[in-house]
Structures are given as structure tokens and as C-alpha cells.
C-alpha atoms as a PDB file:
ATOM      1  CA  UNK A   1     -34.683 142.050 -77.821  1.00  0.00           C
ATOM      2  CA  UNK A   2     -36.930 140.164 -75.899  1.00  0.00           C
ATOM      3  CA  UNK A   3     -36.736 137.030 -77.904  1.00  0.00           C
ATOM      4  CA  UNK A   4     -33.173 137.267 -77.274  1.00  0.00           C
ATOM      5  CA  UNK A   5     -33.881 137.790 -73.685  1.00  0.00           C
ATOM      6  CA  UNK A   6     -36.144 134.310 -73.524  1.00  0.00           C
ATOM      7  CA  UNK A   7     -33.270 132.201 -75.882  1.00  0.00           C
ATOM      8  CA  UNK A   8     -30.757 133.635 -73.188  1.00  0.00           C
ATOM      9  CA  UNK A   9     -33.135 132.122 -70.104  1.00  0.00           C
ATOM     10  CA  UNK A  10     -33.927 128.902 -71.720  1.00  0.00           C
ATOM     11  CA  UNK A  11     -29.975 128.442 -72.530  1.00  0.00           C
ATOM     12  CA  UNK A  12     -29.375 129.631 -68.750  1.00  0.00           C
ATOM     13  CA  UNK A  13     -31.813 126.840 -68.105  1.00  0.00           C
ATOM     14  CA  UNK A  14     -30.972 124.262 -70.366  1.00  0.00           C
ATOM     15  CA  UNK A  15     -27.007 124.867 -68.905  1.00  0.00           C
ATOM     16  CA  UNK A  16     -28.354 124.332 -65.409  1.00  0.00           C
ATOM     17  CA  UNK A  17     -30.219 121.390 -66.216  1.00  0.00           C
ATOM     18  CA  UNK A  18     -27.688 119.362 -67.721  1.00  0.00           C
ATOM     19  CA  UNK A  19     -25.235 120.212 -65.336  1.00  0.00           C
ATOM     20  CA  UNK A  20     -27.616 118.775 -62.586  1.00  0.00           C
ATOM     21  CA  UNK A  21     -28.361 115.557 -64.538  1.00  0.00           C
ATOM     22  CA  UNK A  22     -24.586 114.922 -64.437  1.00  0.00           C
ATOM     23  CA  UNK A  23     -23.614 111.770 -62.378  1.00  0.00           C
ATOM     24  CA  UNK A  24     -21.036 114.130 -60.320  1.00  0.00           C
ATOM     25  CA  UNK A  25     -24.946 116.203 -58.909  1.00  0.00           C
ATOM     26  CA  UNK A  26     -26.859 112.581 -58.949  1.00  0.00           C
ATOM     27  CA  UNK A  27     -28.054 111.033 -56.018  1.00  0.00           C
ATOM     28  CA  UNK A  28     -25.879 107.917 -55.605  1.00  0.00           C
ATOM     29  CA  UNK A  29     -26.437 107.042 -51.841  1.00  0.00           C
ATOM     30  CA  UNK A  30     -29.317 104.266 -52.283  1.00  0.00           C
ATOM     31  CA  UNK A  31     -29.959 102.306 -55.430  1.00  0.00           C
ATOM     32  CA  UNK A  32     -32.986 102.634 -57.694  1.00  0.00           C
ATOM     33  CA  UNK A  33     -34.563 100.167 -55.706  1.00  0.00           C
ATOM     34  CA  UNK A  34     -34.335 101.787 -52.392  1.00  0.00           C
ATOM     35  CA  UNK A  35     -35.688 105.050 -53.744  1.00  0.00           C
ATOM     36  CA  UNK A  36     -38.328 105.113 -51.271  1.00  0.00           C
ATOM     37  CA  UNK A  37     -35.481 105.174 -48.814  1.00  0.00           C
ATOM     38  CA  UNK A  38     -34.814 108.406 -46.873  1.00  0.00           C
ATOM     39  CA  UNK A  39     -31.913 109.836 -44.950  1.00  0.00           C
ATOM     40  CA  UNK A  40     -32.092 110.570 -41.464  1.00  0.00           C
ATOM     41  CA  UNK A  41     -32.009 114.467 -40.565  1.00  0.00           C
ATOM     42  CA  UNK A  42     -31.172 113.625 -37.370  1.00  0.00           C
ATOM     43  CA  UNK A  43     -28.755 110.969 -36.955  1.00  0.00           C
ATOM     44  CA  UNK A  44     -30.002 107.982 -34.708  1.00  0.00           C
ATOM     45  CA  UNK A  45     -28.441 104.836 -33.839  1.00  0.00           C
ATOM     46  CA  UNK A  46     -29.059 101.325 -33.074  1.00  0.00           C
ATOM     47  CA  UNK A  47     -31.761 101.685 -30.232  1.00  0.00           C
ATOM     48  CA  UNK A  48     -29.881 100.975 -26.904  1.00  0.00           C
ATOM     49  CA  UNK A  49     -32.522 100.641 -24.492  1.00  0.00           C
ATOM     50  CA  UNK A  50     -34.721  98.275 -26.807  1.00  0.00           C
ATOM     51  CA  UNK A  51     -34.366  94.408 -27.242  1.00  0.00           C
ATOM     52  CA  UNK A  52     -36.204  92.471 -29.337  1.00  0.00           C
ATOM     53  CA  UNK A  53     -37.372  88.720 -28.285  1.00  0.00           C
ATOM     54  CA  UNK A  54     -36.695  85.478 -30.186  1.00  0.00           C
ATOM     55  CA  UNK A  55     -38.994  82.358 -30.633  1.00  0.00           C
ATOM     56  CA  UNK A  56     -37.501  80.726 -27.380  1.00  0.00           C
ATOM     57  CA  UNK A  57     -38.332  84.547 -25.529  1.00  0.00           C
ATOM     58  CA  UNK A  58     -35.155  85.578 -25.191  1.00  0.00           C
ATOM     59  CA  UNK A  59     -34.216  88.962 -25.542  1.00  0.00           C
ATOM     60  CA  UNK A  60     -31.453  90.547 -27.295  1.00  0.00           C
ATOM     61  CA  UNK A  61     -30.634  93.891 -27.149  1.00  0.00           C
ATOM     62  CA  UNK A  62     -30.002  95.773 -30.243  1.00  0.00           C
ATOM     63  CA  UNK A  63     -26.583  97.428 -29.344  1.00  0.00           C
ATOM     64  CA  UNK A  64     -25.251  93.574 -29.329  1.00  0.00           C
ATOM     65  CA  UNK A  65     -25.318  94.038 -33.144  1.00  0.00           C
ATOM     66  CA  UNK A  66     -22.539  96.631 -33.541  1.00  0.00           C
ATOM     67  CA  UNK A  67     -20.317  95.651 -35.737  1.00  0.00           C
ATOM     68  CA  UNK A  68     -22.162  94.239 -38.297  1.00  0.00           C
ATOM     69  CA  UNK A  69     -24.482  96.192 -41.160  1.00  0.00           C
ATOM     70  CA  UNK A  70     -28.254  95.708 -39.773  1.00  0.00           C
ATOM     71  CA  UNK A  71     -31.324  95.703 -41.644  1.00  0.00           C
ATOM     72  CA  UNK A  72     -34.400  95.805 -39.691  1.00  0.00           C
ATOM     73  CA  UNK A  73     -37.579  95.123 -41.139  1.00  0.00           C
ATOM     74  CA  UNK A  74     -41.175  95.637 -38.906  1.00  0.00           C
ATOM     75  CA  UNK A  75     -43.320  93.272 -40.727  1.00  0.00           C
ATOM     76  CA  UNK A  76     -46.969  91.253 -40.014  1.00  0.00           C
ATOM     77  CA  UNK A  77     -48.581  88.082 -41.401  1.00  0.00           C
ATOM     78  CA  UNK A  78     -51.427  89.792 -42.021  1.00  0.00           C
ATOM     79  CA  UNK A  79     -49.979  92.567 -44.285  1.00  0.00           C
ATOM     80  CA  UNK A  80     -50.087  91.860 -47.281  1.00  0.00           C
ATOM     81  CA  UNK A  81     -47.083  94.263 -48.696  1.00  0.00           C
ATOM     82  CA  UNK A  82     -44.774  92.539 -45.801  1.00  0.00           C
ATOM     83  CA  UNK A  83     -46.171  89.058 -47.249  1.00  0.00           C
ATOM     84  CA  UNK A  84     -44.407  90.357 -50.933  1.00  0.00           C
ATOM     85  CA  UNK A  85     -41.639  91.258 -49.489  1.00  0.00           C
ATOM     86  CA  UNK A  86     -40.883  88.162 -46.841  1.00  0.00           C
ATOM     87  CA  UNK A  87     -39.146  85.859 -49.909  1.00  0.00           C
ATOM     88  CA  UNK A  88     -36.813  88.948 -50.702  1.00  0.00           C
ATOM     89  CA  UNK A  89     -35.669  89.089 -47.570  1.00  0.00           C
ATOM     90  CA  UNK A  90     -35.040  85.606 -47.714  1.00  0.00           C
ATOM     91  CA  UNK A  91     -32.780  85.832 -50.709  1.00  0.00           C
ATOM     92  CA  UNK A  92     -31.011  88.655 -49.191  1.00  0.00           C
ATOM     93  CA  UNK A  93     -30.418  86.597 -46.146  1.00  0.00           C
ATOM     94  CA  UNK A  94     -28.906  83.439 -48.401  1.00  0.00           C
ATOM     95  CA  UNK A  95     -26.762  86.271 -50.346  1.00  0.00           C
ATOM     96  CA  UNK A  96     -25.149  87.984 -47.172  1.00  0.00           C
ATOM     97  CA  UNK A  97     -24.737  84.910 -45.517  1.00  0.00           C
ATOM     98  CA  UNK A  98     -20.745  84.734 -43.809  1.00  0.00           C
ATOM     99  CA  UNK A  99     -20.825  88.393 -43.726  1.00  0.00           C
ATOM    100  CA  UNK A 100     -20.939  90.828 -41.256  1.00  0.00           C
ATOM    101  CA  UNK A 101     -25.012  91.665 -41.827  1.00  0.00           C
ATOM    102  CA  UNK A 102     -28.186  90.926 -40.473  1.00  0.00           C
ATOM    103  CA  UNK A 103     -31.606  90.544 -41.436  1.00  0.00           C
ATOM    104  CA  UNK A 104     -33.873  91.205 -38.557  1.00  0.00           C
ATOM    105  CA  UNK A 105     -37.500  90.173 -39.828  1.00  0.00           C
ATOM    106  CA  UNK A 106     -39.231  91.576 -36.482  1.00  0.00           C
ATOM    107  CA  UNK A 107     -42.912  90.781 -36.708  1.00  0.00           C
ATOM    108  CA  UNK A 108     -45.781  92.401 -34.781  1.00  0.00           C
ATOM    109  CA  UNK A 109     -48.149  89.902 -34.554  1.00  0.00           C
ATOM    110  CA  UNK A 110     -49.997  89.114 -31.559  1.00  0.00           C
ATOM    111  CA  UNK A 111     -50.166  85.419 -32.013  1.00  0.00           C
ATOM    112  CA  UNK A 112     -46.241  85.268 -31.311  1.00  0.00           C
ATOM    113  CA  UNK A 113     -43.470  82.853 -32.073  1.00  0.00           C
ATOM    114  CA  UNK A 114     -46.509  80.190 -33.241  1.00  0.00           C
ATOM    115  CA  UNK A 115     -47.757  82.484 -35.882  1.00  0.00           C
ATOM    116  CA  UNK A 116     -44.617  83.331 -37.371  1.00  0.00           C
ATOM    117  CA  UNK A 117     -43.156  79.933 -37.664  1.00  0.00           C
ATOM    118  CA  UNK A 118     -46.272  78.654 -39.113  1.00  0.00           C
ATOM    119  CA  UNK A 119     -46.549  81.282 -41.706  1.00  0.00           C
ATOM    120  CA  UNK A 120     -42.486  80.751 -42.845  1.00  0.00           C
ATOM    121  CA  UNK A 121     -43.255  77.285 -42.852  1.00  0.00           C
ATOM    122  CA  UNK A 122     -46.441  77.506 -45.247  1.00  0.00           C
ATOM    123  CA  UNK A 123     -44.338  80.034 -47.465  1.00  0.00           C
ATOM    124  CA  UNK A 124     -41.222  78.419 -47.912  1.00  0.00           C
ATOM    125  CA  UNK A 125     -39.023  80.990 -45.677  1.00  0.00           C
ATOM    126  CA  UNK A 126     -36.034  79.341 -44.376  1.00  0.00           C
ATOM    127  CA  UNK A 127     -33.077  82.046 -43.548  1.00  0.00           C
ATOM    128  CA  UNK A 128     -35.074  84.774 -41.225  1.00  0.00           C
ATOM    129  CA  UNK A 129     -34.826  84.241 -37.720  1.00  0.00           C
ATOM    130  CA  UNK A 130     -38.756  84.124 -35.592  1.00  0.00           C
ATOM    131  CA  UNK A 131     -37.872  87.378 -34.324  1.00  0.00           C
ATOM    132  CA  UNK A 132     -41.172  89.552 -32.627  1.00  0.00           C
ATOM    133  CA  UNK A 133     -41.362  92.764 -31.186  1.00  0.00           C
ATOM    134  CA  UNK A 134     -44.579  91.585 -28.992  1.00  0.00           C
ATOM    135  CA  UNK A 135     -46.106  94.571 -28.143  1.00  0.00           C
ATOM    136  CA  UNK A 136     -44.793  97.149 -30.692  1.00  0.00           C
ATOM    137  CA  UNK A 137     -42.710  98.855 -28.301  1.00  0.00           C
ATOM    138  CA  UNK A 138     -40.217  98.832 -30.955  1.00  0.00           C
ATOM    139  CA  UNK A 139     -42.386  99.676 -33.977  1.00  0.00           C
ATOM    140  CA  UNK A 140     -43.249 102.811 -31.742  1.00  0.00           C
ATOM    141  CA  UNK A 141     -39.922 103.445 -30.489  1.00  0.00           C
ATOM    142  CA  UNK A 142     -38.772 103.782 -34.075  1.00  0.00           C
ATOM    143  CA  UNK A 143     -41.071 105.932 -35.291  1.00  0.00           C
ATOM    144  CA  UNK A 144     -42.560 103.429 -37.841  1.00  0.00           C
ATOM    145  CA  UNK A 145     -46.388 104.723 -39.021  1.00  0.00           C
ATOM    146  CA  UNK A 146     -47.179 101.269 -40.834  1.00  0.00           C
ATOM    147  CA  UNK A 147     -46.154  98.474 -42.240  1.00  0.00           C
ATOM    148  CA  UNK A 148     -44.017  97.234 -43.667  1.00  0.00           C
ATOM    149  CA  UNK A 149     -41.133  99.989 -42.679  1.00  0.00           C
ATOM    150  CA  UNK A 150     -37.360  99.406 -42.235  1.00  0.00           C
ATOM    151  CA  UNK A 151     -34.298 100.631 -40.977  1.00  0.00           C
ATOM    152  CA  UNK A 152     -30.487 100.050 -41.974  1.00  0.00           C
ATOM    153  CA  UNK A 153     -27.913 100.616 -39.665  1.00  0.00           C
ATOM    154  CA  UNK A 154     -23.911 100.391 -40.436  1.00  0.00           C
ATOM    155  CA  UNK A 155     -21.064  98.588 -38.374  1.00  0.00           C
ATOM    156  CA  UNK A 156     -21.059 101.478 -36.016  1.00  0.00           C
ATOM    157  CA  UNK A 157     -24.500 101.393 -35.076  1.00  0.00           C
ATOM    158  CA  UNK A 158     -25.331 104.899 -37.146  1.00  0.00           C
ATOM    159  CA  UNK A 159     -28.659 105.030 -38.937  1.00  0.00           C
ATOM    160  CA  UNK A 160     -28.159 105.191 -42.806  1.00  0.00           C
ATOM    161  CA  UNK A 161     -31.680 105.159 -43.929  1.00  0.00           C
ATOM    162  CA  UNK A 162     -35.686 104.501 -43.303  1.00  0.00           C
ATOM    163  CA  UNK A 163     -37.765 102.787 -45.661  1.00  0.00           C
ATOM    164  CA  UNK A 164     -41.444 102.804 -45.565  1.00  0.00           C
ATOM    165  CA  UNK A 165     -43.019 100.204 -48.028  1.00  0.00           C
ATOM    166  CA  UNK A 166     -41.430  97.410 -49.900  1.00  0.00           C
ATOM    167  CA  UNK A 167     -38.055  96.733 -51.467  1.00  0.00           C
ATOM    168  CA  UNK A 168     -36.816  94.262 -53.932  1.00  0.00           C
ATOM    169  CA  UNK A 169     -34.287  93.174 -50.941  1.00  0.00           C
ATOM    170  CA  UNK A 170     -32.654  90.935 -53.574  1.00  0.00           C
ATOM    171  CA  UNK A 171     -31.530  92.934 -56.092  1.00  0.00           C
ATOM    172  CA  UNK A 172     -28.146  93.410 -57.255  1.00  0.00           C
ATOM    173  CA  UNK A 173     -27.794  96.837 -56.507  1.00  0.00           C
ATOM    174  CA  UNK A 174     -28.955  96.470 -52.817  1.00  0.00           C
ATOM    175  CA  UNK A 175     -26.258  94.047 -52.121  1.00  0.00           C
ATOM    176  CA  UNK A 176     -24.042  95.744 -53.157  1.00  0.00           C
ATOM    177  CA  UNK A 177     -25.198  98.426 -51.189  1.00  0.00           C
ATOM    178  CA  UNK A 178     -25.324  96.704 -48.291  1.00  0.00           C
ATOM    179  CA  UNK A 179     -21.716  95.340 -49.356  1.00  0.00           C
ATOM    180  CA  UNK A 180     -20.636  98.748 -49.487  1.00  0.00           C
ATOM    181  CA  UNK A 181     -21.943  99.769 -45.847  1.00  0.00           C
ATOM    182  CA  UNK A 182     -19.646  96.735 -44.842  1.00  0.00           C
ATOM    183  CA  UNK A 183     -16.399  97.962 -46.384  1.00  0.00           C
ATOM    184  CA  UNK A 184     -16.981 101.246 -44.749  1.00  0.00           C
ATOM    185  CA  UNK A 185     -17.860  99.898 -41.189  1.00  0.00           C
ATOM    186  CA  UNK A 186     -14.456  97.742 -41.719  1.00  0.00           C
END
């Protein structure tokens, strides 16, 4: 009887498993290479009272950006993950280009505008904008506890995810994520 018992548990098991590993249970949201990606528990949105600054010093306030599918990414020259990363973002910039999406490379260095612009220069990065958050107001704002970490947002302004560590920005399967959060913001 109690082999019977343990066949009838491991079938129980076995039943549940597979019905888990269907596609139907399967965690679709990000692609494989945006596992690291999490969902946000509590909601958020593009961050209203916080501008970022661009290479001439201007500032430009993130809720200018509704409308269009945001990916923000808190990077530094000196990290060396956000160095691997930097040409992915590129490519993802050159891919989404004439769409409704953004790319906001926003680097915390302390050496500014000069920094950045040297370093894209020296490594052959032509589509990001010198974007800086200059004191890390928004890296702290955010929540971000190193670097590199990133944030997409939708059309609406609604935080869809938070990524800490690097992506392959350019793969197939993120575009057409991110192509995806465009048809649903439309």
C-alpha cells in the first residue's frame, strides 16, 4: 500500500509539474534576456519632480516623455559592466529609431558632459544622447543600489520593470518587447 501511496504522489507531482511548464503558466512578460528584470509591486511612474540635464545643461523633465516607451539606463565610465553594455544600447538606439522610444543613457559621473563625450567618442558610441544625472539625485530618487540599473517605462508613463545589471539591449526579443510596449501605449 504504501508503494502505491508514493507512485500516487509522484504522479500527483509529475501532473502538477507539467501542467506548470505549460506555456499557458510560463512567464512571458520579459524575454530571456531581461530575466534579471523585475516587476514593480508597487506601481511607479515616470518621476515628475526629477529632470535630468543634457550636455548643453539643460534640463528636461521626465514627465515630457509621456507618450513614448522609455528606457532609462544609470550608467558610469568607470563601471565596467555599464562599459559592456554602452554598444548595446547603441544598437538598440539605431533599431528603435522613428519610433515612439527612448534611450536615456544617464551617466553619473562627476567629470560631466566632458567625460561622457570623450568616452563615446573613444568607443565608437554615436546614437545615445550626453545625458547626466550630476549629482545622483536621480540614481537615489529611483531607488537604484549600483550600477548599471535600469528602468522601462510605457507610453503612459507606468513603470513596467527594473533591471539591475546588464542586458543584451540588442537582441531580438527585447525589441520586440519594447515594440510590444509601443502597440499597447498606442
Amino acid at each position: 500500500m504504501k508503494a502505491l501511496l508514493r507512485y500516487v504522489k509522484l504522479g500527483v507531482i509529475v501532473a502538477i509539474s507539467g501542467i506548470y511548464a505549460t506555456p499557458a503558466f510560463a512567464d512571458t512578460q520579459f524575454p530571456q534576456e531581461l530575466s534579471k528584470m523585475v516587476e514593480p509591486s508597487d506601481g511607479g511612474s515616470l518621476p515628475e519632480d526629477l529632470a535630468f540635464v543634457d550636455e548643453n545643461g539643460n534640463e528636461i523633465a521626465f514627465n515630457s516623455l509621456k507618450g513614448q516607451v522609455v528606457l532609462i539606463n544609470l550608467w558610469a565610465t568607470w563601471c565596467v559592466p555599464c562599459v559592456k553594455e554602452m554598444p548595446d544600447l547603441d544598437r538598440l538606439a539605431v533599431e528603435m529609431d522613428g519610433k515612439p522610444f527612448r534611450v536615456l543613457a544617464l551617466s553619473q559621473d562627476r567629470g560631466g558632459a566632458e567625460a561622457v563625450s570623450e568616452f563615446f567618442e573613444k568607443n565608437g558610441i554615436d546614437n545615445l544622447d550626453i545625458l547626466l544625472d550630476p549629482r545622483g539625485a536621480i540614481a537615489r530618487k529611483m531607488g537604484a543600489r549600483g550600477l548599471p540599473t535600469s528602468f522601462v517605462y510605457d507610453g503612459k508613463g507606468d513603470l513596467k520593470g527594473k533591471l539591475e545589471g546588464i542586458a543584451r539591449w540588442d537582441a531580438p526579443a527585447v525589441i520586440g518587447y519594447f515594440d510590444q510596449l509601443i502597440d499597447q501605449s498606442l
